[in-house]
Protein backbone atom coordinates (compact mmCIF):
# COMPACT_ATOMS: atom_id res chain seq x y z
CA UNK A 1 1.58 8.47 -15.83
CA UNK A 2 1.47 10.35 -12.33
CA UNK A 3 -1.00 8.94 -9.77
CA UNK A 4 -2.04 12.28 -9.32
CA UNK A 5 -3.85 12.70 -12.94
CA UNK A 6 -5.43 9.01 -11.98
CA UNK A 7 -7.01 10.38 -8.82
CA UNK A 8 -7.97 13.40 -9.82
CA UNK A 9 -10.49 11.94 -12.33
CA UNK A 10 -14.13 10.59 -11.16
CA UNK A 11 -14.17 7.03 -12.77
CA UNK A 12 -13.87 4.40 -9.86
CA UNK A 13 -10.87 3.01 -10.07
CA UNK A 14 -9.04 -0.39 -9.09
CA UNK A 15 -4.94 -1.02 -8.40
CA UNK A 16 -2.83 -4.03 -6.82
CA UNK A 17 -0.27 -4.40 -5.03
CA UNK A 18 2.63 -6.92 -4.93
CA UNK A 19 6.11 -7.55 -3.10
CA UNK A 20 9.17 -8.85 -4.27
CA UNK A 21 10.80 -12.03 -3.62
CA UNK A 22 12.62 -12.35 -0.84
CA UNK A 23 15.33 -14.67 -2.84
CA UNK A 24 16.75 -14.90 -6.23
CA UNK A 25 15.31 -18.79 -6.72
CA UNK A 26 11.95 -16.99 -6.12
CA UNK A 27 12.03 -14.39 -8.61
CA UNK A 28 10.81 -16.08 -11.93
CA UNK A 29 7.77 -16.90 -10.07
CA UNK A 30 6.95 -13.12 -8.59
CA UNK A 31 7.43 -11.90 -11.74
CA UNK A 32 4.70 -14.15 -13.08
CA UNK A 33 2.61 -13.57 -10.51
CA UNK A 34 3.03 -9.76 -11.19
CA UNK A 35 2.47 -9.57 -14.55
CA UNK A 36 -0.60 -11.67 -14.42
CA UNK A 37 -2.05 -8.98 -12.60
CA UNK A 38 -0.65 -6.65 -14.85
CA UNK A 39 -2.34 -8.27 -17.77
CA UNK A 40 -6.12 -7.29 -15.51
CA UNK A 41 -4.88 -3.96 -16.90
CA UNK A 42 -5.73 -2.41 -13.13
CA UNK A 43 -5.88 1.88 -12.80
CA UNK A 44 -1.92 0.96 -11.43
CA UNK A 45 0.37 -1.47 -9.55
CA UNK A 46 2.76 -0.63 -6.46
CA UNK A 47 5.81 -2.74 -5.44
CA UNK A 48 6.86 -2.98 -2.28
CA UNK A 49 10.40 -2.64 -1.05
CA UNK A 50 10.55 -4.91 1.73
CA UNK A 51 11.53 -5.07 5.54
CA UNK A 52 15.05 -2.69 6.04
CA UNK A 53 15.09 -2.54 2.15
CA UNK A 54 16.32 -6.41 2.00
CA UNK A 55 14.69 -7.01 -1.34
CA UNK A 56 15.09 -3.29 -2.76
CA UNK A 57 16.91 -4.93 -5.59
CA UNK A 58 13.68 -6.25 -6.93
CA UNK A 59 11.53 -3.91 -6.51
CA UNK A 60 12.71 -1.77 -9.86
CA UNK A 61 13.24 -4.47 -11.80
CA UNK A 62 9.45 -5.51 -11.28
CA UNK A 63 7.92 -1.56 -11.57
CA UNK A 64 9.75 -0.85 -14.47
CA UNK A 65 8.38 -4.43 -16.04
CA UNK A 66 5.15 -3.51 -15.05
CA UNK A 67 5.74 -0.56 -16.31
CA UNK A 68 7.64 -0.95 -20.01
CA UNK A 69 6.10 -4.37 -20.93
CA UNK A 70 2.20 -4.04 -19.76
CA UNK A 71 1.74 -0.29 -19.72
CA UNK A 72 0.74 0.04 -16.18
CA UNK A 73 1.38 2.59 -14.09
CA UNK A 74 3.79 2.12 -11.27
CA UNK A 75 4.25 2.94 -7.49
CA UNK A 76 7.56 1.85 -6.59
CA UNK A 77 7.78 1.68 -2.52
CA UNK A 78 11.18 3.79 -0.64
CA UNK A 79 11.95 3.08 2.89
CA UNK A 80 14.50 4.95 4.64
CA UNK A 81 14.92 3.38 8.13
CA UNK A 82 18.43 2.62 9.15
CA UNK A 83 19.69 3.34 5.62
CA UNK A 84 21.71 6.59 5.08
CA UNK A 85 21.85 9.43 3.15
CA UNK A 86 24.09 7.90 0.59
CA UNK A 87 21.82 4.94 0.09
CA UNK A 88 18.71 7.08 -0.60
CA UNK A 89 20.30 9.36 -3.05
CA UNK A 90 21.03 6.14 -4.78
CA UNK A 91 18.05 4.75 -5.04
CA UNK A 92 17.00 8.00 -6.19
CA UNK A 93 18.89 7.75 -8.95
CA UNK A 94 18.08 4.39 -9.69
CA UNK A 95 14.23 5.28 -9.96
CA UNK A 96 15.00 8.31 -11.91
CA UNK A 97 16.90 6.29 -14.47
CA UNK A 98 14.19 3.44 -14.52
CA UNK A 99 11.59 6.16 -15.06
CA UNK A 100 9.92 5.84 -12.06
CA UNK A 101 7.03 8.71 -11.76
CA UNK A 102 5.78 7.79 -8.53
CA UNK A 103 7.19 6.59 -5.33
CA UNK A 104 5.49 5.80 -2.08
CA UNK A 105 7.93 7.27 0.90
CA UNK A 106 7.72 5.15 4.02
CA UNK A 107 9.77 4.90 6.96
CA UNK A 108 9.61 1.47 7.04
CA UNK A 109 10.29 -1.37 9.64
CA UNK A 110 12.80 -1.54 11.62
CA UNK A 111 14.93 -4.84 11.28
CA UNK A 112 14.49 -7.21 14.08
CA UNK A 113 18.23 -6.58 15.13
CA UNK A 114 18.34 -2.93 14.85
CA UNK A 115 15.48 -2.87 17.48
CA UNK A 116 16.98 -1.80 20.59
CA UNK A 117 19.87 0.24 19.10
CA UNK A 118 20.46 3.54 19.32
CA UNK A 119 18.75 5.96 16.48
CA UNK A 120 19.73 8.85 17.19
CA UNK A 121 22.90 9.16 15.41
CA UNK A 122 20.44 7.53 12.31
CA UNK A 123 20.08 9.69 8.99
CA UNK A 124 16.21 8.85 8.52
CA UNK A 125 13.94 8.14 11.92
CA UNK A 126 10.31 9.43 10.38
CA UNK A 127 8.79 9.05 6.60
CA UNK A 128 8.95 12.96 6.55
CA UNK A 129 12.53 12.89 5.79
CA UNK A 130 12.69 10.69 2.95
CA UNK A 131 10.06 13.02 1.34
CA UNK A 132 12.08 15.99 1.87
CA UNK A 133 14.65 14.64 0.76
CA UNK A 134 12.41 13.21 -2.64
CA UNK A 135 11.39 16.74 -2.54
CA UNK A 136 15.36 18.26 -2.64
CA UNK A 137 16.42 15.97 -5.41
CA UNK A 138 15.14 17.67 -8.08
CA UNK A 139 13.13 14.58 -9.58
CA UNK A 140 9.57 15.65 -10.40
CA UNK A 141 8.15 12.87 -8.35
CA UNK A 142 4.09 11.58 -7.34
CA UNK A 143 4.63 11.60 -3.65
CA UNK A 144 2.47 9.25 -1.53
CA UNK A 145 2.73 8.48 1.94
CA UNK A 146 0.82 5.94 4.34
CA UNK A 147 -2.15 6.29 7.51
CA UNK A 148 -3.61 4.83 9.58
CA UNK A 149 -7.77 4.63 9.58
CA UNK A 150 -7.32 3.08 12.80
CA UNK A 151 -3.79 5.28 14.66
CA UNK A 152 -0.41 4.48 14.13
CA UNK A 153 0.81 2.13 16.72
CA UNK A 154 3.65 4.33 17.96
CA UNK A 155 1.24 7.24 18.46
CA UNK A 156 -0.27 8.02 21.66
CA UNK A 157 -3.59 9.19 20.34
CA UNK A 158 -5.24 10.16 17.55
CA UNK A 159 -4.49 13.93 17.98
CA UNK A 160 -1.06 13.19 17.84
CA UNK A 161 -1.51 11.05 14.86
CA UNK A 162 -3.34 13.21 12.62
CA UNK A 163 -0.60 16.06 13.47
CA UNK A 164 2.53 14.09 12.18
CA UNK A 165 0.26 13.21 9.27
CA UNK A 166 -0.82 17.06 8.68
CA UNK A 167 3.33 17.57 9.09
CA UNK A 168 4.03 14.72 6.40
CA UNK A 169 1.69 15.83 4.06
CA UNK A 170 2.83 19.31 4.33
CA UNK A 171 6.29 18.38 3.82
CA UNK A 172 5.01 16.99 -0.41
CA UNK A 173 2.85 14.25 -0.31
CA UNK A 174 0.22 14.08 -3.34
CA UNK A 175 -2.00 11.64 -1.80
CA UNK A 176 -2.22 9.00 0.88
CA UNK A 177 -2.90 5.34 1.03
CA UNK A 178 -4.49 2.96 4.13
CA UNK A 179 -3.40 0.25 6.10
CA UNK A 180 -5.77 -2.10 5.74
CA UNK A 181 -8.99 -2.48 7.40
CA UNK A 182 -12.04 -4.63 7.83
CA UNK A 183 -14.84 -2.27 9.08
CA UNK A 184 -15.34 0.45 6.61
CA UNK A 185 -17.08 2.57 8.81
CA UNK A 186 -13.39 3.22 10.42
CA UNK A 187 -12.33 4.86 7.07
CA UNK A 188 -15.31 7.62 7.39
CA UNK A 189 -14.68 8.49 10.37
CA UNK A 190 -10.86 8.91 9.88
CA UNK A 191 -11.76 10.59 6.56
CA UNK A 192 -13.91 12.90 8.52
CA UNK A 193 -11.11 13.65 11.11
CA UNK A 194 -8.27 14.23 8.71
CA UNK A 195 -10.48 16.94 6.53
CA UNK A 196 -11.45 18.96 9.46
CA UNK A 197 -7.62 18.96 10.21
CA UNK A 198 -6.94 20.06 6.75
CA UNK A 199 -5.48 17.37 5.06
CA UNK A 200 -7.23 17.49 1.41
CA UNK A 201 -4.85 15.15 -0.40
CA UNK A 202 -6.86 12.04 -1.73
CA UNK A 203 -6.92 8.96 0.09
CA UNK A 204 -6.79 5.46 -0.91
CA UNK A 205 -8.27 3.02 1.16
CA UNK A 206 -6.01 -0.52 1.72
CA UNK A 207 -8.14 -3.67 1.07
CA UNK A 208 -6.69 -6.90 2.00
CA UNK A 209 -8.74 -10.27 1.28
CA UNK A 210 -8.01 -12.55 3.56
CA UNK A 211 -8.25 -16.32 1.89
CA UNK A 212 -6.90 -18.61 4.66
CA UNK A 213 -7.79 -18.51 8.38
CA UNK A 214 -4.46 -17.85 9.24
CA UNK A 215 -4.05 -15.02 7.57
CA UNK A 216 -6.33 -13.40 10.23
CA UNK A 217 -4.01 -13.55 13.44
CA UNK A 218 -0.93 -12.29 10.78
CA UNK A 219 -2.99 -9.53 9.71
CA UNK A 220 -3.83 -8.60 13.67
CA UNK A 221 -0.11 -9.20 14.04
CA UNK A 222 1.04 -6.54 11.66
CA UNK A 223 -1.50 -3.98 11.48
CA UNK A 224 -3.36 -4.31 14.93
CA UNK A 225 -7.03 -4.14 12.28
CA UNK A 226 -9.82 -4.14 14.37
CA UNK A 227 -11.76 -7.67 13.23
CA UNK A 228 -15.70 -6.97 13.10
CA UNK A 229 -18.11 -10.05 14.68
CA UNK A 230 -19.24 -10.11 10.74
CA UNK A 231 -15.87 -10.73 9.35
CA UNK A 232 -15.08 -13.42 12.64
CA UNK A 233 -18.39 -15.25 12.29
CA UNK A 234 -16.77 -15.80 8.28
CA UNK A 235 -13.49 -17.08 9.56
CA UNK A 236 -15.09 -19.59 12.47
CA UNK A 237 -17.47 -21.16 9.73
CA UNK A 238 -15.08 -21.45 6.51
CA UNK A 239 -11.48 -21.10 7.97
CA UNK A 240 -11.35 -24.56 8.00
CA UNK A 241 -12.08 -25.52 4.38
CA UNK A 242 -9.77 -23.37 2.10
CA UNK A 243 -11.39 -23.36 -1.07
CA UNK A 244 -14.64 -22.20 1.04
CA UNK A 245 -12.43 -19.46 2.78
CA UNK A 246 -10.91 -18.17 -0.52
CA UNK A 247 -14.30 -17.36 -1.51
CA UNK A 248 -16.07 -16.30 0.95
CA UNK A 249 -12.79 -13.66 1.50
CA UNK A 250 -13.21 -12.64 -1.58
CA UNK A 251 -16.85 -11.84 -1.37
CA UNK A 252 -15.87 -10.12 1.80
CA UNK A 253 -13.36 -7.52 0.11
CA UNK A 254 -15.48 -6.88 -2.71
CA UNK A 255 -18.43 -6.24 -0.68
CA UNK A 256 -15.90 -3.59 1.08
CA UNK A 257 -15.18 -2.28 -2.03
CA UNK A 258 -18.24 -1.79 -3.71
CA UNK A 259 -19.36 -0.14 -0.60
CA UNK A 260 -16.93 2.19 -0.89
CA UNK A 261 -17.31 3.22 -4.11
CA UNK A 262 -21.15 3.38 -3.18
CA UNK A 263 -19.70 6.05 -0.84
CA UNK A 264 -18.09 8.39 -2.92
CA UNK A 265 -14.30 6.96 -2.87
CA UNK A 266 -13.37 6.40 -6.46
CA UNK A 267 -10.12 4.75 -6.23
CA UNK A 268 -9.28 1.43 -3.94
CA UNK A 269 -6.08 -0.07 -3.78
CA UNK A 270 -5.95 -4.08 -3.19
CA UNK A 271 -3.37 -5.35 -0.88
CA UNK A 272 -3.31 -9.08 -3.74
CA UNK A 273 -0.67 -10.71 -1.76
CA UNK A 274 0.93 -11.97 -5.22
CA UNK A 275 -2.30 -13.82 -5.91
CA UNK A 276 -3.08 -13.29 -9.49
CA UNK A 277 -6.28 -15.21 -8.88
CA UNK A 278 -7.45 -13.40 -6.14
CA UNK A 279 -7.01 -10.24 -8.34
CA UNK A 280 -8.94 -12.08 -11.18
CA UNK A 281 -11.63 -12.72 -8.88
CA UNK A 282 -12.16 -9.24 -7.65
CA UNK A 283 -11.99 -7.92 -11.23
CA UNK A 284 -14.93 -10.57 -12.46
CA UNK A 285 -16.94 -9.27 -8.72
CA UNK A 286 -16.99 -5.66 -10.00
CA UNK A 287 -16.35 -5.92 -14.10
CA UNK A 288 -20.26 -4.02 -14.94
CA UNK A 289 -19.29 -1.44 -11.79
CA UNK A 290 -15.42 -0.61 -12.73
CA UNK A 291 -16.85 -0.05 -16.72
């Protein structure tokens, strides 16, 4: 099933996300992990593909699992940086074969070693690319792309930001998903901002529960999330005591959600972290509300 006839519907919604293993002795247990999750029966699951594509090999094997086995819905993740043309159409190929409807097109990170070389001889240097070139191969994909509630770091301002976005949706996208975010209130306004721009694809907002203390500072790390006093004040009295800071994270992200659905967004997606029992635990939170 396309994402697209999931989001165009009005019943609220819930889907997970999980990444592959970054080595083969690791596998078995991802796999587990994902089809736990797959077992809550969510709306659907996306897969990650992993920093400069280094655990792309997984990332079908899972979706199409996911996918086959549980009768869930797939997003199968596509990054393009420092890969070429070549590579891409491959992959292409590989998620047309698996019978891969939907694909999230992301530039992606570049690898630690690639980071002062020169790009401009590079085939991809911008998500836009890989979803013209989704767009050129035929495949009747679901397009998503990813924003940023709070500005892409390599963007000068938000101006800029919401023009490259405008340009990447333009370009084929069929909806959009968040990095994550801890102060809702940052979604409506960027929600706000985008529609007056034009951009009318839905949105789905990134929720991340955070269930150790140091989670926090890799979170900051990776995403630069602005941390409300609420969400601190949580950290400095459980952080210490995990099985206090699981749940009390957990609260925190289903309070999020259910405040967004309270606010007209009918579909969330849950960055799980290959924690089945997180996912279990925000499923129980909202079972009455998600019917």
């Amino acid at each position: 099933m396309k994402l697209s006839e999931i989001l165009a519907g009005n019943k609220l919604s819930l889907s997970f996300e999980v990444f592959p293993p970054k080595t083969d002795s690791s596998f078995e247990s991802v796999r587990e992990a994902a089809e736990r999750i797959a077992q809550l029966s969510p709306s659907f699951m996306s897969v990650t593909y992993g920093a400069g594509g280094g655990t792309s090999r997984y990332t079908l094997d899972i979706a199409k699992s996911i996918k086959d086995r549980w009768g869930v819905p797939t997003l199968a993740h596509l990054t393009c940086v420092s890969s070429t043309r070549a590579m891409v159409k491959e992959r292409i190929g590989d998620m047309i074969e698996a019978g891969i409807e939907n694909v999230m097109a992301l530039r992606g990170d570049v690898p630690k070693e690639l980071a002062d070389a020169d790009r401009s001889s590079w085939d991809y240097t911008h998500a836009i690319e890989l979803v013209r070139e989704l767009k050129e191969s035929g495949a009747d994909f679901c397009i998503g792309g990813a924003c940023y509630p709070e500005i892409h770091p390599e963007s000068r301002d938000r101006a800029e930001d919401i023009g490259y976005l405008k340009e990447k949706v333009d370009a084929g996208l069929s909806f959009l998903t968040t990095q994550m975010f801890f102060d809702n209130n940052l979604l409506y306004s960027f929600l706000y901002k985008i529609r007056e721009r034009g951009i009318t694809v839905p949105v789905i907002p990134g929720i991340m529960p955070i269930t150790n203390g140091n989670q926090v500072e890799r979170a900051i790390k990776l995403s630069g999330s602005y941390i409300p006093e609420r969400f601190k004040s949580l950290v400095d009295r459980f952080g210490r005591d995990p099985a206090a800071m699981k749940q009390a994270g957990i609260a925190y992200a289903t309070d999020q959600i259910i405040d967004l659905f309270a606010n007209g967004i009918n579909n969330v997606h849950v960055y799980s972290m290959n924690k089945p029992e997180v996912a279990e635990a925000i499923m129980h939170n909202l079972s009455d509300i998600l019917g």
